[in-house]
N, C-alpha and C. Protein backbone atom coordinates (compact mmCIF):
# COMPACT_ATOMS: atom_id res chain seq x y z
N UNK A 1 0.83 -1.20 0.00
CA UNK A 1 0.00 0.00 0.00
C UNK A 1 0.88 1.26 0.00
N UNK A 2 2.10 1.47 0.88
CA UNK A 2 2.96 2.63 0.97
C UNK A 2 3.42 2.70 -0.73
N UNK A 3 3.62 1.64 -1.45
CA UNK A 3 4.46 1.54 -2.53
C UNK A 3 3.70 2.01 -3.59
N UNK A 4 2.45 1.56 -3.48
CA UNK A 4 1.33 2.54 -4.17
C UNK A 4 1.08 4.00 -3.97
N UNK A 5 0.91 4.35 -2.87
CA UNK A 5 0.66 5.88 -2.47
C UNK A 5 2.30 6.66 -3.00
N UNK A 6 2.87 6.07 -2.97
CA UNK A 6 4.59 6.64 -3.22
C UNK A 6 4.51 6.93 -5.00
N UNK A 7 4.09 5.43 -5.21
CA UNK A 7 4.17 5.82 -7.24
C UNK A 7 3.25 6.55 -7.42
N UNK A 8 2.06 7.14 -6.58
CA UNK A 8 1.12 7.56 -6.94
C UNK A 8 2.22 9.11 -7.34
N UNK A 9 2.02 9.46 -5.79
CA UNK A 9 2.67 10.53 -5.90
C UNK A 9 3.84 11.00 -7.01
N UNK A 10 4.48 10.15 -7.24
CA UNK A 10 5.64 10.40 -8.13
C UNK A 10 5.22 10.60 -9.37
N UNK A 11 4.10 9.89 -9.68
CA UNK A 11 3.41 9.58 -11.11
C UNK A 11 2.74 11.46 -11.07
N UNK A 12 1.78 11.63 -10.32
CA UNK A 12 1.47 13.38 -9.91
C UNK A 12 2.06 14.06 -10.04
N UNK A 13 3.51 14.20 -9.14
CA UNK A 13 4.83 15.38 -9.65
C UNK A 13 5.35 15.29 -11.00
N UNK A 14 5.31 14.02 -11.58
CA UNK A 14 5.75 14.03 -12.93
C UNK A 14 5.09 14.70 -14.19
N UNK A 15 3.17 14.39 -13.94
CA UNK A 15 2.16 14.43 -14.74
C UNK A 15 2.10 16.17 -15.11
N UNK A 16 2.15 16.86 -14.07
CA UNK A 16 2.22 18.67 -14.23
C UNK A 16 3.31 19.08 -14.75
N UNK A 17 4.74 18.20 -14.67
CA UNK A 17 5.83 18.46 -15.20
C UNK A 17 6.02 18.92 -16.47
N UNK A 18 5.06 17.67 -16.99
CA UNK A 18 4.97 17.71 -18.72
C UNK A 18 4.68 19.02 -18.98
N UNK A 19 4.49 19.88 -18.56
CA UNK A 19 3.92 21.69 -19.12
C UNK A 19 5.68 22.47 -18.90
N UNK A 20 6.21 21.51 -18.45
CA UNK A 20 7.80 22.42 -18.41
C UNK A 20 8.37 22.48 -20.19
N UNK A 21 7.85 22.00 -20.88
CA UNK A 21 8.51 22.48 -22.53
C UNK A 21 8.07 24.13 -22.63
N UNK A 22 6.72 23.91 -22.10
CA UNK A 22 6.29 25.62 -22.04
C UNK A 22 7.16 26.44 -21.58
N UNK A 23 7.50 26.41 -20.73
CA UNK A 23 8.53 27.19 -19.98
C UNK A 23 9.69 27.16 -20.55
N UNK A 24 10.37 26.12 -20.93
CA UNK A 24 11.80 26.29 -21.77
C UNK A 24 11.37 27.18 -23.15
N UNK A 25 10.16 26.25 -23.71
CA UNK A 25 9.71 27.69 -25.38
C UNK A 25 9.68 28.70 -24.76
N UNK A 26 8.94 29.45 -23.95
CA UNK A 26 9.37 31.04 -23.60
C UNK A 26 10.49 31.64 -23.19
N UNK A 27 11.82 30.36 -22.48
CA UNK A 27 13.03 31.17 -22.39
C UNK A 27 13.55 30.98 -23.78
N UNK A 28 13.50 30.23 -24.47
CA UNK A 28 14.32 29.98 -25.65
C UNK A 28 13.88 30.79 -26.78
N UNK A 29 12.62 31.60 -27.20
CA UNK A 29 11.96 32.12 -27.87
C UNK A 29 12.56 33.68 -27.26
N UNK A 30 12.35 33.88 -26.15
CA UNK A 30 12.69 35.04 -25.08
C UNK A 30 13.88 35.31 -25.60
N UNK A 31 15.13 34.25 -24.94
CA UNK A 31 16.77 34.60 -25.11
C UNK A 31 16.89 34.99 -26.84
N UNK A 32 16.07 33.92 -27.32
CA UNK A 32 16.62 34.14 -29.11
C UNK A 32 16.15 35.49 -29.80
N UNK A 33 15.20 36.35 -29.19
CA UNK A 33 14.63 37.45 -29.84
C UNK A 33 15.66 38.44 -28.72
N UNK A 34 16.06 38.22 -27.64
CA UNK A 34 16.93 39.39 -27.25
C UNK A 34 18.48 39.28 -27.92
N UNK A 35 18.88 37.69 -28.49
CA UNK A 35 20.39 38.09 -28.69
C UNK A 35 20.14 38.35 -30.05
N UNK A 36 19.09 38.12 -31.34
CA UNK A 36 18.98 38.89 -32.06
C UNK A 36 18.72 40.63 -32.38
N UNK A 37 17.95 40.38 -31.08
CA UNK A 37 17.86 42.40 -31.18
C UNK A 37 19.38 42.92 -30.43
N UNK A 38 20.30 42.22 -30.07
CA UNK A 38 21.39 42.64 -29.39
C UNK A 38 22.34 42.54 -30.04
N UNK A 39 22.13 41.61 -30.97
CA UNK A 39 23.92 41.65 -32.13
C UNK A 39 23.12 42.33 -33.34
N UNK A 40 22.05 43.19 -33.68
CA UNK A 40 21.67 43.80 -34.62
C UNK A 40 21.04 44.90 -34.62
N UNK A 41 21.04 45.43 -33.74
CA UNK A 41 20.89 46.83 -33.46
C UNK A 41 21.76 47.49 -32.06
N UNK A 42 21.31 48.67 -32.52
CA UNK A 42 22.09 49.68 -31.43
C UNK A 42 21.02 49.94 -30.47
N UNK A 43 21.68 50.53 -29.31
CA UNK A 43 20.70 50.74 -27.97
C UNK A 43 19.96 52.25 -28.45
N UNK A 44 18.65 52.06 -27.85
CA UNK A 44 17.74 52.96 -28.31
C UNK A 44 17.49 52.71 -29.80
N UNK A 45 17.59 51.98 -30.59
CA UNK A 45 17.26 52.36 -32.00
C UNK A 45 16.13 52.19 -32.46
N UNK A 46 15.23 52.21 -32.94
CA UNK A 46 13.51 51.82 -33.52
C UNK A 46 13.63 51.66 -34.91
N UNK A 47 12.29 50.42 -35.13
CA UNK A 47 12.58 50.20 -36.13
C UNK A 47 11.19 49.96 -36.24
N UNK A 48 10.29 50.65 -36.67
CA UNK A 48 9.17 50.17 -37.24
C UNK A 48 8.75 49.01 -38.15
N UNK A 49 7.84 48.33 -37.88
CA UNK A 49 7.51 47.35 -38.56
C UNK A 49 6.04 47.18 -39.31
N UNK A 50 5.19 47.58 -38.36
CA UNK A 50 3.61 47.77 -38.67
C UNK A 50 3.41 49.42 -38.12
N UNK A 51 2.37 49.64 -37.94
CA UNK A 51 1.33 50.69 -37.62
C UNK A 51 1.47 50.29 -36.11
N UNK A 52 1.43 51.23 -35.27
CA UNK A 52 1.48 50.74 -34.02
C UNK A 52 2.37 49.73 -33.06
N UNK A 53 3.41 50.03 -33.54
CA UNK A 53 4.54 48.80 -33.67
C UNK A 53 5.87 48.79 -33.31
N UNK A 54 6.66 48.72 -33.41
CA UNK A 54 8.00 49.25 -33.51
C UNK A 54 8.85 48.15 -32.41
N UNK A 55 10.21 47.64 -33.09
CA UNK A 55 11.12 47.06 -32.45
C UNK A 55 12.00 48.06 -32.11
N UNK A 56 12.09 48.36 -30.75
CA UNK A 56 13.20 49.45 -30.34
C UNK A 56 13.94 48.67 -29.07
N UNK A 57 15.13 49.06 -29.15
CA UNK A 57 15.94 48.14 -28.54
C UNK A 57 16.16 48.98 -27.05
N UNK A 58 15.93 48.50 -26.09
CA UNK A 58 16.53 49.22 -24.47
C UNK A 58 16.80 48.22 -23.62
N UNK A 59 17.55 48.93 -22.23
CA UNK A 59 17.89 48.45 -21.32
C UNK A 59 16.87 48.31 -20.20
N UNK A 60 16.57 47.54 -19.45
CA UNK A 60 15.60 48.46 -18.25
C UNK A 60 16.29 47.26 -17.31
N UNK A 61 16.86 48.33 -16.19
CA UNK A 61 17.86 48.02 -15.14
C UNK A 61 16.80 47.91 -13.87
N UNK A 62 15.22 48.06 -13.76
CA UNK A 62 14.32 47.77 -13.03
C UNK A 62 13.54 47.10 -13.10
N UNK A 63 12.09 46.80 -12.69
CA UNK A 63 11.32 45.98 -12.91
C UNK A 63 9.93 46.54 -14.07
N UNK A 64 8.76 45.95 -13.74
CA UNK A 64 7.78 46.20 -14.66
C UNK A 64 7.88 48.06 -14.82
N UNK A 65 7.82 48.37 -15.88
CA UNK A 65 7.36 49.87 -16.30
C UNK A 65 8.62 50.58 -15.52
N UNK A 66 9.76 50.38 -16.06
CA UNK A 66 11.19 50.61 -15.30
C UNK A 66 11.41 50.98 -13.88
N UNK A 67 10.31 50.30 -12.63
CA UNK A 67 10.00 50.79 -11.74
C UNK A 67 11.16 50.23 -10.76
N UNK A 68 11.68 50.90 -10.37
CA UNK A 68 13.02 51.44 -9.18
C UNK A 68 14.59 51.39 -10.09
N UNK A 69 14.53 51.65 -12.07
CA UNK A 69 15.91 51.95 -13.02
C UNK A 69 16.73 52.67 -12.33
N UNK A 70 16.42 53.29 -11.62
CA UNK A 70 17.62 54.62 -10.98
C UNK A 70 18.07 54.41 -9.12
N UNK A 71 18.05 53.46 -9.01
CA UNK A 71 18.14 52.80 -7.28
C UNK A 71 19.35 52.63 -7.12
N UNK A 72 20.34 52.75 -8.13
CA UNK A 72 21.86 52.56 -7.69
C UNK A 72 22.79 51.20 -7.78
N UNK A 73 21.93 50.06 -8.23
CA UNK A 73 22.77 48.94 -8.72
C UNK A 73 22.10 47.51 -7.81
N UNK A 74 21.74 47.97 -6.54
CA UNK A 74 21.35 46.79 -5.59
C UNK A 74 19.70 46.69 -5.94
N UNK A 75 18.93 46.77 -6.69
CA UNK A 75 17.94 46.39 -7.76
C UNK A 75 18.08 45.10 -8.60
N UNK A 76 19.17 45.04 -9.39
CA UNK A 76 19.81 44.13 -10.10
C UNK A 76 19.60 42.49 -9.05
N UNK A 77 20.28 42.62 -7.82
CA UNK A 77 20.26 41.31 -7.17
C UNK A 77 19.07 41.16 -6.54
N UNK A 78 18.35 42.63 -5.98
CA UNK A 78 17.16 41.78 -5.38
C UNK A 78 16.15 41.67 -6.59
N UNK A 79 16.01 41.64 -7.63
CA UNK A 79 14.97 40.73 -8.79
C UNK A 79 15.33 39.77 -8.96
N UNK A 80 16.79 39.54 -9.21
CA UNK A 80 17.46 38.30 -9.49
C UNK A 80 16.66 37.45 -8.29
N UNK A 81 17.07 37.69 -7.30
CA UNK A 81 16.37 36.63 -6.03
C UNK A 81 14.91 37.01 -6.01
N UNK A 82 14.37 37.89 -6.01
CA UNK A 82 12.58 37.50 -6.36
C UNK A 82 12.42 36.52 -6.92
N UNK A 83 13.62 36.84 -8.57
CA UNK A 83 12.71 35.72 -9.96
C UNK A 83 12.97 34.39 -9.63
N UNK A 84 14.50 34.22 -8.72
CA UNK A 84 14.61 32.97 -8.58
C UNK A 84 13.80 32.12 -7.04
N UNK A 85 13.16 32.87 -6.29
CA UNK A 85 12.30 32.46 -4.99
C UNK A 85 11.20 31.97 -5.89
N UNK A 86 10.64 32.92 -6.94
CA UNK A 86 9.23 33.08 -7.41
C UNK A 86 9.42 31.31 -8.54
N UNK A 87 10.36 31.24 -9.24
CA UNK A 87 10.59 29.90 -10.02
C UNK A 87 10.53 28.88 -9.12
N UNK A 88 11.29 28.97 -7.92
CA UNK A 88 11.25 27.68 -7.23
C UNK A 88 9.42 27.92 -6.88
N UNK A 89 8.95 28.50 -6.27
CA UNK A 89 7.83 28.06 -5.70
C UNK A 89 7.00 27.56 -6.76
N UNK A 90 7.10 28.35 -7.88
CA UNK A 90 6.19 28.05 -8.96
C UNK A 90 6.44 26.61 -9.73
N UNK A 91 7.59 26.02 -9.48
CA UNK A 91 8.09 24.85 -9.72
C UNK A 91 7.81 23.69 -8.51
N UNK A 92 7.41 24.19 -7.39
CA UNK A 92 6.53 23.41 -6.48
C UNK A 92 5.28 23.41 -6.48
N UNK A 93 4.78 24.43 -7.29
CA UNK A 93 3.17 25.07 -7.24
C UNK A 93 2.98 23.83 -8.33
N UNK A 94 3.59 23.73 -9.43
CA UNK A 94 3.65 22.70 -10.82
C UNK A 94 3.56 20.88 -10.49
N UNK A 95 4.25 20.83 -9.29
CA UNK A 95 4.17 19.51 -8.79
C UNK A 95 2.91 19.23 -8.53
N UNK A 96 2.51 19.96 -7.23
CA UNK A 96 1.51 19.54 -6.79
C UNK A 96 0.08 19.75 -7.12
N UNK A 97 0.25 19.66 -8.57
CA UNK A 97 -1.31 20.23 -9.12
C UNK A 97 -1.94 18.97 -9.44
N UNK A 98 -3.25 19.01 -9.53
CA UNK A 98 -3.66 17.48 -9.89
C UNK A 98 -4.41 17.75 -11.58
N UNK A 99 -4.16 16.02 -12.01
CA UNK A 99 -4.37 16.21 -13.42
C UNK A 99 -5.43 16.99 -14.05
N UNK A 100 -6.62 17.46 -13.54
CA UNK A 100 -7.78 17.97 -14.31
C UNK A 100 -6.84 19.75 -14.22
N UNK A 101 -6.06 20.20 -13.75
CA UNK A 101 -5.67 21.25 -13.85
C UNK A 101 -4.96 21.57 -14.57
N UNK A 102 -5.43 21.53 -15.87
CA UNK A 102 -4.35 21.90 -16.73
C UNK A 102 -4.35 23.40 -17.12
N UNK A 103 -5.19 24.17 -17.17
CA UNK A 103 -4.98 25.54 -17.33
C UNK A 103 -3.99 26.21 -16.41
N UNK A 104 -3.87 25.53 -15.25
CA UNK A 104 -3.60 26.02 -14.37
C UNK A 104 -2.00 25.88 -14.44
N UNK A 105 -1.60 24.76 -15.03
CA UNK A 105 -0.22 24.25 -14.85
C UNK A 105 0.11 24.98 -16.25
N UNK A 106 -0.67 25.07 -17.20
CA UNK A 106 -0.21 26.35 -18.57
C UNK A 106 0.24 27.28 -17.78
N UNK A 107 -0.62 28.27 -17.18
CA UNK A 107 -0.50 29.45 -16.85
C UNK A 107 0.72 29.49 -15.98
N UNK A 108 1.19 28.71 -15.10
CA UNK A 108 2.38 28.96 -13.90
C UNK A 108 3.43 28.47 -14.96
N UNK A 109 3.58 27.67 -16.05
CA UNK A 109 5.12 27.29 -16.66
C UNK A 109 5.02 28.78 -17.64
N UNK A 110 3.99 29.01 -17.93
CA UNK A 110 4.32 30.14 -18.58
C UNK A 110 5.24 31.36 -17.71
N UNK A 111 4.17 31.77 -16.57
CA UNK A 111 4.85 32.65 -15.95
C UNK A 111 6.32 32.10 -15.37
N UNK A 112 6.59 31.07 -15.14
CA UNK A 112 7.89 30.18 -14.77
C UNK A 112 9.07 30.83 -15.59
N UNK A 113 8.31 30.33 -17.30
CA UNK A 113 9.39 30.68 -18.61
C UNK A 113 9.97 32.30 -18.97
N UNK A 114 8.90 32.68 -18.28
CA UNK A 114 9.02 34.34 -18.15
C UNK A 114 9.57 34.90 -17.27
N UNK A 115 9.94 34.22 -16.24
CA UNK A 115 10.76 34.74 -14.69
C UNK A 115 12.05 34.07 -15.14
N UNK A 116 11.98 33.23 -15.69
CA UNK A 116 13.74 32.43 -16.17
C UNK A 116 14.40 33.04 -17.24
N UNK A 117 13.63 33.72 -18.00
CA UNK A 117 13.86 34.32 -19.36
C UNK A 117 14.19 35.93 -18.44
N UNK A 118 13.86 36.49 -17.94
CA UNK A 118 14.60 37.41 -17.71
C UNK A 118 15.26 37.36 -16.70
N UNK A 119 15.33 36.50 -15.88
CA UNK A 119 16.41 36.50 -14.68
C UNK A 119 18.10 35.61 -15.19
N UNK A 120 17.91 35.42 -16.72
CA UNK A 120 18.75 35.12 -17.40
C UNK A 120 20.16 36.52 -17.54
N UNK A 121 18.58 37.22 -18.20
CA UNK A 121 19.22 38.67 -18.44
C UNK A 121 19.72 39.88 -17.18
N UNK A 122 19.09 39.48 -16.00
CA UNK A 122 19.75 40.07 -15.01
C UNK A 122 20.84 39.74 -14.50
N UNK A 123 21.13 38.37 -14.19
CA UNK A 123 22.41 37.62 -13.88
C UNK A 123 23.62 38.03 -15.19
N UNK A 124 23.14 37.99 -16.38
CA UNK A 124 24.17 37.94 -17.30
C UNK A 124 25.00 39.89 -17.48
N UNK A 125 23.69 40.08 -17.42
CA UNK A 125 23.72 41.88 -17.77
C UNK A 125 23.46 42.84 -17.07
N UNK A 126 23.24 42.55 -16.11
CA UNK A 126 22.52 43.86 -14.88
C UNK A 126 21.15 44.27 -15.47
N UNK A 127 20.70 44.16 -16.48
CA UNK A 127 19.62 44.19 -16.78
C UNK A 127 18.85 43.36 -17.80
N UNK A 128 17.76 44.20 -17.95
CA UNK A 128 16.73 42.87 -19.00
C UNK A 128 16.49 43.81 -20.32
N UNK A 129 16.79 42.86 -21.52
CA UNK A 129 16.69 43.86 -22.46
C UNK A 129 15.16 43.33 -23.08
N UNK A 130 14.84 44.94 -23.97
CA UNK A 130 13.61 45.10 -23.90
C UNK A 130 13.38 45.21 -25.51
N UNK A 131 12.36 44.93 -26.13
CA UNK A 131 12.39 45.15 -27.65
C UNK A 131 11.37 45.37 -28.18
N UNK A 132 10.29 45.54 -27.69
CA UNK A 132 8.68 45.31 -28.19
C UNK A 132 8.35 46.22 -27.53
N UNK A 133 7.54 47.61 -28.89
CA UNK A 133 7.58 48.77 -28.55
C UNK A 133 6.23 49.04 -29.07
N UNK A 134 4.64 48.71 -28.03
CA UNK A 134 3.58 49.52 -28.64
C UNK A 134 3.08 50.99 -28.69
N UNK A 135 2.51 51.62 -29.63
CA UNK A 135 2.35 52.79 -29.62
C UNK A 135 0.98 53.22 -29.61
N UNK A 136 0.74 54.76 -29.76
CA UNK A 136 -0.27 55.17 -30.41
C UNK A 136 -0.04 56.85 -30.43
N UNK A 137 0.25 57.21 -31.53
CA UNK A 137 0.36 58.54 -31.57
C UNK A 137 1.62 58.53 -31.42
N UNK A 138 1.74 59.38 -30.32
CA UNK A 138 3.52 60.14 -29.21
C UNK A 138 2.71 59.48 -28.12
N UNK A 139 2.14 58.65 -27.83
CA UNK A 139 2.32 57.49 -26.55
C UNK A 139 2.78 56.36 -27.04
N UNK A 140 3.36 55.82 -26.48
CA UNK A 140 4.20 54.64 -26.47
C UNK A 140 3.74 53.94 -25.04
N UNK A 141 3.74 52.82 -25.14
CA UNK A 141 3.36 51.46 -24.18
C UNK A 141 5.45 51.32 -23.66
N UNK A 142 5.31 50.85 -22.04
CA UNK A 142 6.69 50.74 -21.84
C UNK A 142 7.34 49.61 -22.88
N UNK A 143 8.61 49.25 -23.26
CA UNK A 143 9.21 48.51 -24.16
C UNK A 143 8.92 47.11 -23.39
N UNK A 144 8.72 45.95 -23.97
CA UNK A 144 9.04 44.58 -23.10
C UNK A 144 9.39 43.53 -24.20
N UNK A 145 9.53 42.26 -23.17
CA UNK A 145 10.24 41.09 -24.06
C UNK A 145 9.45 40.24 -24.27
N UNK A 146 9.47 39.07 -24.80
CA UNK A 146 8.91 37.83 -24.92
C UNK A 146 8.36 37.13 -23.50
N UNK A 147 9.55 37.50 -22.79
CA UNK A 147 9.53 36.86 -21.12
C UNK A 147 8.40 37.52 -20.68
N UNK A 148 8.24 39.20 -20.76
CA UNK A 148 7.26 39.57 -20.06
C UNK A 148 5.87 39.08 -20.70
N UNK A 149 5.49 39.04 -22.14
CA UNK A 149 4.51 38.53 -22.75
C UNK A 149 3.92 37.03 -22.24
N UNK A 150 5.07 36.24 -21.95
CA UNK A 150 4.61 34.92 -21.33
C UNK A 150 4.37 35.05 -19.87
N UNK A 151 4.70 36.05 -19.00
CA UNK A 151 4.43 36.45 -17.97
C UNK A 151 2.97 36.42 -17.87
N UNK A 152 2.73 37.66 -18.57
CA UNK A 152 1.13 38.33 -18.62
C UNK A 152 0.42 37.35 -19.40
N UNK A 153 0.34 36.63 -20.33
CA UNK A 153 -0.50 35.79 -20.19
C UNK A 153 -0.68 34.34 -19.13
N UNK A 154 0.17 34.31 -18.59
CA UNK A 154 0.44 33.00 -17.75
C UNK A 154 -0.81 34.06 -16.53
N UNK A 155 -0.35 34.94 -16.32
CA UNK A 155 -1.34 35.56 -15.08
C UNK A 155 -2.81 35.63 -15.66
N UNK A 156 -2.77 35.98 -17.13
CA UNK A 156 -4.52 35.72 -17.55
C UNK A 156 -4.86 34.78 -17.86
N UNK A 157 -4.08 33.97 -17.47
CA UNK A 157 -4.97 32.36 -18.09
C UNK A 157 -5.08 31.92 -16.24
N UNK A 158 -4.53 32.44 -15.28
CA UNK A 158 -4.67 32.15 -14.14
C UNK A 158 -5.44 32.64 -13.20
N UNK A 159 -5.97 34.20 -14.08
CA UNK A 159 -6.93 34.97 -13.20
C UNK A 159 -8.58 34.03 -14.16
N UNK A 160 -8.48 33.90 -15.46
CA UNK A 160 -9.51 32.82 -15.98
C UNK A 160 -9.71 31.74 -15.46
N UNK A 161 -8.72 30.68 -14.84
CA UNK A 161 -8.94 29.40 -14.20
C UNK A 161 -9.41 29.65 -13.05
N UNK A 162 -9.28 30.67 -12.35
CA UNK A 162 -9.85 31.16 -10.72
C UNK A 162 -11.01 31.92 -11.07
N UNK A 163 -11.57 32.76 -12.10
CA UNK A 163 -13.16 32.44 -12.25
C UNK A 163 -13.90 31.29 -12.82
N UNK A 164 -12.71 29.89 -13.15
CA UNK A 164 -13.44 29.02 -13.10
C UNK A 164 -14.04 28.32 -14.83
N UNK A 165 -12.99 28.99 -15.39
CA UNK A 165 -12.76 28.96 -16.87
C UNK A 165 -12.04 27.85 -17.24
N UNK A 166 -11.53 27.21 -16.43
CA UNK A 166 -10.60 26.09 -16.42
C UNK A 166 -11.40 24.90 -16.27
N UNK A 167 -12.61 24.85 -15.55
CA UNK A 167 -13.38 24.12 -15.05
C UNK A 167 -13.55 22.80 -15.69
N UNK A 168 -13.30 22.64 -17.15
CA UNK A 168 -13.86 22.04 -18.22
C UNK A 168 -13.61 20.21 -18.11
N UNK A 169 -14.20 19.44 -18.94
CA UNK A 169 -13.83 18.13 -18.64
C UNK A 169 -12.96 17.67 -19.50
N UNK A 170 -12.02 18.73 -20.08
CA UNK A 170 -11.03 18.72 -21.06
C UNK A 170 -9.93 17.91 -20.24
N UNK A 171 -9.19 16.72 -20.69
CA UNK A 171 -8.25 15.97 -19.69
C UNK A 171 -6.86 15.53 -20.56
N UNK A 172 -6.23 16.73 -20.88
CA UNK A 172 -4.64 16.66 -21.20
C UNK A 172 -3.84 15.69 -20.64
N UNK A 173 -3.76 14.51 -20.64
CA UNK A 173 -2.47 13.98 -20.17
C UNK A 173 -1.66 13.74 -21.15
């Protein structure tokens, strides 16, 4: 009976696992669109593409909407250790989910792939580079990456499964 409840379990931590490719596609999609915007353009440069659009290349040495860029350098390590507290838990949050939750285990490898994808860029660079530039007019949306994109949807597919959008008898294994 212990030997059962044991594979059970193991078979469980493994079953939510399977959503970790998600998380590697958003760092690997993430890293590959920043070292292309980094060996091919210059800092600050824009480059329009569509209407409302624009690849412009920056630094942002803070967090969401460059919030604390100018703090003096000790910014840099405490995100680094947010992103990496916030991965581990979210990599325990991933274990222990049970199989009908699959929206749920989307949404956290996403946000996972998006905390690894830029805590790549903080460890490597002191900051996270940024490339995706929406507009409208002379407003501009702050610049962000791939990482943050898999971020924000990992949180709306998670604020949807907690009204219960997830609910479904849809069964991914």
């Amino acid at each position: 009976m212990l030997t059962v409840r044991a594979n059970t379990a193991a078979m469980r931590e493994v079953g939510m696992l399977k959503w970790l490719w998600l998380s590697l596609l958003a760092i690997v999609l993430d890293q590959a669109g920043k070292l292309l915007v980094d060996n091919s353009m210059q800092l600050y440069e824009s480059i329009p593409l569509m209407p409302y659009f624009n690849l412009t290349y920056v630094h942002n040495t803070g967090a969401a909407f460059s919030f604390l860029s100018e703090a003096g350098g000790w910014q840099r390590w405490f995100f680094a250790a947010l992103a990496l507290i916030i991965s581990i838990v979210l990599s325990i949050w991933l274990t222990r989910l049970q199989k009908h939750e699959t929206l749920l285990a989307v949404a956290l490898s996403l946000v996972l792939g998006g905390a690894v994808g830029n805590l790549i860029d903080r460890l490597a660079y002191g900051y996270v580079i940024d490339f995706l530039d929406v507009y409208y007019n002379d407003w501009h949306w702050p610049a962000f990456n791939i990482a943050d994109s898999a971020i924000t949807l990992g949180v709306m597919l998670m604020l949807a499964e907690s009204f219960g959008m997830g609910n479904s008898k849809l069964d991914c294994r």
